[in-house]
PDB file of N, CA and C in Angstrom:
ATOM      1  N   UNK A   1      44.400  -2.174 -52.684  1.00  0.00           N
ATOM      2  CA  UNK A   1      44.313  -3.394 -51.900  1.00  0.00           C
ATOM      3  C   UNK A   1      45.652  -3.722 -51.254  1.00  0.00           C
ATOM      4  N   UNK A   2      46.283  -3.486 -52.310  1.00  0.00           N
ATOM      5  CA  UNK A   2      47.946  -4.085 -51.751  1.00  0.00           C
ATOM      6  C   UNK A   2      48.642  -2.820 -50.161  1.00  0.00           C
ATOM      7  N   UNK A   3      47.967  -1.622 -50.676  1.00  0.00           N
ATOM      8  CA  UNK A   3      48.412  -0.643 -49.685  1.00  0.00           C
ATOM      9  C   UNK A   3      47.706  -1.106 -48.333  1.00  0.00           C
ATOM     10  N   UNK A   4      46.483  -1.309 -47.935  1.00  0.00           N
ATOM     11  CA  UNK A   4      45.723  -1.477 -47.142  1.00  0.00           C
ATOM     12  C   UNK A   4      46.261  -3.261 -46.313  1.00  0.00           C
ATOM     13  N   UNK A   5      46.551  -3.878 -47.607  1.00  0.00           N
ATOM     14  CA  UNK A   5      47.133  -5.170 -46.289  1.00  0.00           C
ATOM     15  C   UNK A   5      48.674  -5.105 -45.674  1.00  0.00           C
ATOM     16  N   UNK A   6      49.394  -3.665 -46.580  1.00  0.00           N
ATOM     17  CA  UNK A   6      50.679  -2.827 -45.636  1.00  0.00           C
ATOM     18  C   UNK A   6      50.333  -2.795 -44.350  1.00  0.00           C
ATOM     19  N   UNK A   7      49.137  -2.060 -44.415  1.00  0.00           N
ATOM     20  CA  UNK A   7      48.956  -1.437 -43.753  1.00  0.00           C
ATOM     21  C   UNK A   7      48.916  -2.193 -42.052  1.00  0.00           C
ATOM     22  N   UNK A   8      47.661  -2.807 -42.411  1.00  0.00           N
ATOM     23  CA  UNK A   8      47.371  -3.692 -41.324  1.00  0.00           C
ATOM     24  C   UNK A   8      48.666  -4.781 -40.926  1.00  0.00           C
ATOM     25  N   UNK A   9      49.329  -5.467 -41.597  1.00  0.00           N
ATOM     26  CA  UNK A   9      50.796  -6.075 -41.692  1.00  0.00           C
ATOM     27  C   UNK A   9      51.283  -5.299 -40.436  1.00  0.00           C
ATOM     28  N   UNK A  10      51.638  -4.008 -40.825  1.00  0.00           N
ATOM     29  CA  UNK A  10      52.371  -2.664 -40.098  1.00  0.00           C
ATOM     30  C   UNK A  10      51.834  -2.705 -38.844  1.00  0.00           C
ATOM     31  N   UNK A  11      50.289  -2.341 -38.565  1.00  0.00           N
ATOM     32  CA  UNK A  11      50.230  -2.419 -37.499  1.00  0.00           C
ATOM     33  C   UNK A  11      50.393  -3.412 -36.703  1.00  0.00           C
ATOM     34  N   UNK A  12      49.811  -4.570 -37.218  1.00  0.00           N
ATOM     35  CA  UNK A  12      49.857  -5.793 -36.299  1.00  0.00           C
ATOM     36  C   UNK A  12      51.518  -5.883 -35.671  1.00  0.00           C
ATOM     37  N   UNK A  13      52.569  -5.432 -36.708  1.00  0.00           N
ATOM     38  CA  UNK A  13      54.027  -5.427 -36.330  1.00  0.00           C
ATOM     39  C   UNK A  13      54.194  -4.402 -34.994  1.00  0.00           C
ATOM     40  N   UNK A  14      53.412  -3.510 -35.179  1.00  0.00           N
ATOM     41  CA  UNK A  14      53.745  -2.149 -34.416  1.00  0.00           C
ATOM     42  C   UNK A  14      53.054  -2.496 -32.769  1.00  0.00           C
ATOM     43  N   UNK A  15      51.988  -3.398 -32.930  1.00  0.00           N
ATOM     44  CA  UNK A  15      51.439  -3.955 -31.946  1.00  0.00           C
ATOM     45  C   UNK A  15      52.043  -4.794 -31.118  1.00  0.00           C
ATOM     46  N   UNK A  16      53.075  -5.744 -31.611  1.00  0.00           N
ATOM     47  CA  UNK A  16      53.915  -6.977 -31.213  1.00  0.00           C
ATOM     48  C   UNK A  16      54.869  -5.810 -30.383  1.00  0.00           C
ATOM     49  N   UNK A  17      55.213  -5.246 -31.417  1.00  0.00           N
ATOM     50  CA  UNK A  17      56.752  -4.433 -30.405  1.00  0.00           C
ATOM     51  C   UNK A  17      56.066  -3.266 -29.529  1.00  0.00           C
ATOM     52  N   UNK A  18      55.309  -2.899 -29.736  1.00  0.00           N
ATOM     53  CA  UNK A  18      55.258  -1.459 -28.621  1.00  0.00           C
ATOM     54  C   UNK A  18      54.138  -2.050 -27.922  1.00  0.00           C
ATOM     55  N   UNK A  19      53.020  -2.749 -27.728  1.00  0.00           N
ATOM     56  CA  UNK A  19      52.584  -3.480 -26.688  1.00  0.00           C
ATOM     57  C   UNK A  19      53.121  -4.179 -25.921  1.00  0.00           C
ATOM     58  N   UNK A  20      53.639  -3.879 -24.595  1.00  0.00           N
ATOM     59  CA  UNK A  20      54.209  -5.031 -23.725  1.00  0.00           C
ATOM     60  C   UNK A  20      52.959  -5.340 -22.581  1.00  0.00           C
ATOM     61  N   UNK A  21      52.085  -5.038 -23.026  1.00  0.00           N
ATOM     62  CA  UNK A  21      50.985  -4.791 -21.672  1.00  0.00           C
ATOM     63  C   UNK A  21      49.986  -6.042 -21.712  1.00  0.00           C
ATOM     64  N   UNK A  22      49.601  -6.802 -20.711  1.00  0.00           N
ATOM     65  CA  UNK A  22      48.834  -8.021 -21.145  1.00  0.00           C
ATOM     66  C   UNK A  22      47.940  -7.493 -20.416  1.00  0.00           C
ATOM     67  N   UNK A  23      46.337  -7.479 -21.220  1.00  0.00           N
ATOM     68  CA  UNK A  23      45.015  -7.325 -19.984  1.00  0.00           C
ATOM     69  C   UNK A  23      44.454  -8.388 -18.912  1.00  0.00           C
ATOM     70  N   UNK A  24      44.657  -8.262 -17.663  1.00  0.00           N
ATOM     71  CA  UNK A  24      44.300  -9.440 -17.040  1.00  0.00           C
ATOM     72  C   UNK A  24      42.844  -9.461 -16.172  1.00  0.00           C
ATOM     73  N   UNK A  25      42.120  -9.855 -15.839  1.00  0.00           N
ATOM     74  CA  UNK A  25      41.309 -10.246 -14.881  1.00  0.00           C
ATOM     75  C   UNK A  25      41.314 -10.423 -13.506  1.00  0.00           C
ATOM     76  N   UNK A  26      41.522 -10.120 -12.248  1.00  0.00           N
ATOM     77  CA  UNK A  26      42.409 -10.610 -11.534  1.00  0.00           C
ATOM     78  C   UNK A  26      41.751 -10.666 -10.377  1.00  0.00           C
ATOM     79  N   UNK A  27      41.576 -11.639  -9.028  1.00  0.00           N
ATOM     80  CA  UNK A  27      40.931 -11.732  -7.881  1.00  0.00           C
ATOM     81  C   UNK A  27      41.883 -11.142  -6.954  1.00  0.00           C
ATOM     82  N   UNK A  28      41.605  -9.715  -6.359  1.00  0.00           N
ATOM     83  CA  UNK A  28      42.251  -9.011  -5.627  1.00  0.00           C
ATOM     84  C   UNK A  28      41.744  -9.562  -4.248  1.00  0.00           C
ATOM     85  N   UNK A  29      40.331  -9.487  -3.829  1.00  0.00           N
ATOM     86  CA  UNK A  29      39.776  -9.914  -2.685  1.00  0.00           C
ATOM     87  C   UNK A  29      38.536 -10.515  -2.642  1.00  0.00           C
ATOM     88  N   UNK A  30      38.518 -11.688  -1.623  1.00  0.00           N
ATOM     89  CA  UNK A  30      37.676 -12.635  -2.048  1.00  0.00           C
ATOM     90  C   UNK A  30      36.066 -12.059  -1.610  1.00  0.00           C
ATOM     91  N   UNK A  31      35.451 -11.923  -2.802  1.00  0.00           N
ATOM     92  CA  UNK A  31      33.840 -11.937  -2.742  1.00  0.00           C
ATOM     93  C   UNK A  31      33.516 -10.250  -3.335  1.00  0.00           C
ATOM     94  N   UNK A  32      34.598  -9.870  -3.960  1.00  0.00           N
ATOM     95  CA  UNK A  32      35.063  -8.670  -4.901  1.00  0.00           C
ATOM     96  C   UNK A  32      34.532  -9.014  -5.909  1.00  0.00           C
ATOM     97  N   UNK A  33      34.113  -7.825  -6.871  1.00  0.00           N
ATOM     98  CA  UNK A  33      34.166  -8.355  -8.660  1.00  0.00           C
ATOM     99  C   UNK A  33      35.799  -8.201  -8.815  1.00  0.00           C
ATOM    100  N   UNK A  34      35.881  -9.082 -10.019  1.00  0.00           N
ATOM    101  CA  UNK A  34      37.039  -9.033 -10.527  1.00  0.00           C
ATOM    102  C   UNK A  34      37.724  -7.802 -10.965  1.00  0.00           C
ATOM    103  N   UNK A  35      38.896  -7.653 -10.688  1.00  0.00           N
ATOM    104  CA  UNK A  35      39.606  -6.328 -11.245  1.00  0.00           C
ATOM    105  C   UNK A  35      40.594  -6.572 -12.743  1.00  0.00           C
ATOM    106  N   UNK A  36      39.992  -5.608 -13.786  1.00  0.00           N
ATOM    107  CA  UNK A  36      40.715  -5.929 -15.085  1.00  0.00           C
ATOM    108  C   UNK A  36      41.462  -4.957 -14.955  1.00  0.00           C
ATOM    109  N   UNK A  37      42.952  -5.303 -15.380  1.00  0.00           N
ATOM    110  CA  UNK A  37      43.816  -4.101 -15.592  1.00  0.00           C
ATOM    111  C   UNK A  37      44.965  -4.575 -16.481  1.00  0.00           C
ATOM    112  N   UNK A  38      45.978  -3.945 -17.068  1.00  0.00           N
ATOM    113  CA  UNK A  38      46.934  -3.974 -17.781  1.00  0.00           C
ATOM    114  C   UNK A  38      48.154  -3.989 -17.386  1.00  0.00           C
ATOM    115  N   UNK A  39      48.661  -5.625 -17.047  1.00  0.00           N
ATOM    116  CA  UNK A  39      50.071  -5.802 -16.489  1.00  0.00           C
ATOM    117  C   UNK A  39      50.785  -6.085 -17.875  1.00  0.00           C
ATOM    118  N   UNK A  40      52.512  -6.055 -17.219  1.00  0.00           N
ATOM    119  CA  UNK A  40      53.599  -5.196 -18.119  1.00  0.00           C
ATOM    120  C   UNK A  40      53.740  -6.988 -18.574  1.00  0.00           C
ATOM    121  N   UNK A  41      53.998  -7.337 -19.665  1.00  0.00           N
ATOM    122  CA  UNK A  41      53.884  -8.837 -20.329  1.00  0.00           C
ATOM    123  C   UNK A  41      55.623  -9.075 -20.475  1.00  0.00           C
ATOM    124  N   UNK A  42      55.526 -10.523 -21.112  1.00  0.00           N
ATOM    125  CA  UNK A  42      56.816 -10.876 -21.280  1.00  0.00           C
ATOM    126  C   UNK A  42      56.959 -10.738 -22.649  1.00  0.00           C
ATOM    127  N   UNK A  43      58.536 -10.613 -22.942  1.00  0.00           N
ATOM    128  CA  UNK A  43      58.901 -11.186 -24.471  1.00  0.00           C
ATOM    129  C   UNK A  43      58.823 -12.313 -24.626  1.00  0.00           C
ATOM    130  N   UNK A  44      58.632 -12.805 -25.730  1.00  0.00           N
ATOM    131  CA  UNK A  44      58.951 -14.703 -25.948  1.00  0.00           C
ATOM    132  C   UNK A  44      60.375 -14.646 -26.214  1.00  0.00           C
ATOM    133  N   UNK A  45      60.564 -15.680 -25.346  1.00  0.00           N
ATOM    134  CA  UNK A  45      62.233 -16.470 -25.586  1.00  0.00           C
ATOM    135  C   UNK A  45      62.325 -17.197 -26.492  1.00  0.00           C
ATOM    136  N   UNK A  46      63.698 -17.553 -26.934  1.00  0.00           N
ATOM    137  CA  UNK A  46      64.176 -19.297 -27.803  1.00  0.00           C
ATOM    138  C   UNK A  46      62.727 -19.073 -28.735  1.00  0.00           C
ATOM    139  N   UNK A  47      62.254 -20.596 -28.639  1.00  0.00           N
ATOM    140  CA  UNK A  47      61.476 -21.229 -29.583  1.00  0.00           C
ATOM    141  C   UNK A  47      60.038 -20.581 -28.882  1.00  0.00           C
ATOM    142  N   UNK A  48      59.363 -20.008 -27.974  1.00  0.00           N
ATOM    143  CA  UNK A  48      58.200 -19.089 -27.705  1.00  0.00           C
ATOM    144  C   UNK A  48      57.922 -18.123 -28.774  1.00  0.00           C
ATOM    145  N   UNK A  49      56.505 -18.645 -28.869  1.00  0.00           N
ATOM    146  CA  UNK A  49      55.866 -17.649 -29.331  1.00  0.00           C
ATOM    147  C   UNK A  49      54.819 -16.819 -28.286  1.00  0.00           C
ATOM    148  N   UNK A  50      54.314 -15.891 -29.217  1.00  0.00           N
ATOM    149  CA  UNK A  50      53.232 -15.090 -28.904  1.00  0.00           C
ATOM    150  C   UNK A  50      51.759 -14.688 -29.643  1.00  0.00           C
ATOM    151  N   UNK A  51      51.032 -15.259 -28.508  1.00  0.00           N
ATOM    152  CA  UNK A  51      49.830 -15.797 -28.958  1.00  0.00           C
ATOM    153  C   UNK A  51      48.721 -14.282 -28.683  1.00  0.00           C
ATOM    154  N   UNK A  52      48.252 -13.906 -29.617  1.00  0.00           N
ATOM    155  CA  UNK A  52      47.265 -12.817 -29.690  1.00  0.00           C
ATOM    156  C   UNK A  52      45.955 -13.315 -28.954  1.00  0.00           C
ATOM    157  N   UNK A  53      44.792 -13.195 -27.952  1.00  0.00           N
ATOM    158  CA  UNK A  53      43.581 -13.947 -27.914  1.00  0.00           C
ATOM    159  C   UNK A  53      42.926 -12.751 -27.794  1.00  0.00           C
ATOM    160  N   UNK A  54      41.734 -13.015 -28.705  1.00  0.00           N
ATOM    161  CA  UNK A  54      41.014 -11.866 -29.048  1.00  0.00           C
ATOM    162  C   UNK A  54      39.485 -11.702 -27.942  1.00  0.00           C
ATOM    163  N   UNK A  55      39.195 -13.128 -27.295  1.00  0.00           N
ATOM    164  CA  UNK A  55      38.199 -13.393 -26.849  1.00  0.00           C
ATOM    165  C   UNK A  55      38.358 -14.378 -25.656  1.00  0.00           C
ATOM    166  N   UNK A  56      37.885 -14.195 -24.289  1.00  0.00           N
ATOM    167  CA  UNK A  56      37.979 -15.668 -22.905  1.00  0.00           C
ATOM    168  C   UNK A  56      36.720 -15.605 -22.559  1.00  0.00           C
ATOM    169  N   UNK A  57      36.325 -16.437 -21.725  1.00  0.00           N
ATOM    170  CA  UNK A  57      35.311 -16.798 -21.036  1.00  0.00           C
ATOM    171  C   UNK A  57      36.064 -17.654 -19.813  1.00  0.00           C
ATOM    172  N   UNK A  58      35.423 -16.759 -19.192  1.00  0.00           N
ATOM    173  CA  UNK A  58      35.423 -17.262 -17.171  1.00  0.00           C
ATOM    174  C   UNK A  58      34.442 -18.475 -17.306  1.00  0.00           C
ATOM    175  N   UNK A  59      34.565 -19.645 -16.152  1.00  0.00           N
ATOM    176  CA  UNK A  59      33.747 -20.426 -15.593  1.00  0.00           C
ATOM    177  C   UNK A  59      33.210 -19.968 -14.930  1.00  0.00           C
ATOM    178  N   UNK A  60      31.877 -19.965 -14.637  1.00  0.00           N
ATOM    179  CA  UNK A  60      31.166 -19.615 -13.257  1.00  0.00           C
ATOM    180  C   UNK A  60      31.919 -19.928 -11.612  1.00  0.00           C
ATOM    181  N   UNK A  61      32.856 -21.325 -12.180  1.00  0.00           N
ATOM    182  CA  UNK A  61      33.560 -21.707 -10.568  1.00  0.00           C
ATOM    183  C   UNK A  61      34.370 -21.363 -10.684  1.00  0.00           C
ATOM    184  N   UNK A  62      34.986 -20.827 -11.450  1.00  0.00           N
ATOM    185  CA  UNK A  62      36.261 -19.952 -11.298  1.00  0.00           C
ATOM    186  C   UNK A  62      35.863 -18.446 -10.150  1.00  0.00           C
ATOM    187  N   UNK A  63      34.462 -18.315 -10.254  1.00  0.00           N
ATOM    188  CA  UNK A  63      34.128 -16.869  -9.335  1.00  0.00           C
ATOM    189  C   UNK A  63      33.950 -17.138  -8.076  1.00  0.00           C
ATOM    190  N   UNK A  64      33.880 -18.535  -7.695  1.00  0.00           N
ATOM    191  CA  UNK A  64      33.037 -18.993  -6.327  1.00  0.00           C
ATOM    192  C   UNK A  64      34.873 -18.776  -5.296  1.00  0.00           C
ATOM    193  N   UNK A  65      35.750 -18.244  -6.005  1.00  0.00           N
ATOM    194  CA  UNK A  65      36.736 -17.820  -4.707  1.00  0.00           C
ATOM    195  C   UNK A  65      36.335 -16.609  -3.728  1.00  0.00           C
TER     196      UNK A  65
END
């Protein structure tokens, strides 16, 4: 048990530092589907953190661009 929450610990660490890539959603041109792709992210500064989100949901009026 104790090896296995190393484990995951480890990765989640290994994830913070060697992921710099944020997946985004993005309106390239209007009346397009959306384009998902993987832009290069920031570090957190000072007192920033970094927030993992595992799950979003679009508005429907968010598509009407």
């Amino acid at each position: 048990m104790l090896i296995k929450t190393l484990c995951k610990y480890l990765s989640f660490l290994l994830s913070l530092t060697f992921r710099l890539l944020i997946r985004s959603a993005r309106i390239v041109k209007t009346n397009n589907p959306l384009v998902i792709e993987d832009r290069p992210g920031l570090k957190p500064k000072n007192s920033r953190v970094l927030v993992r989100v595992k799950y979003a949901r679009i508005c429907h009026n968010d598509l009407h661009l």
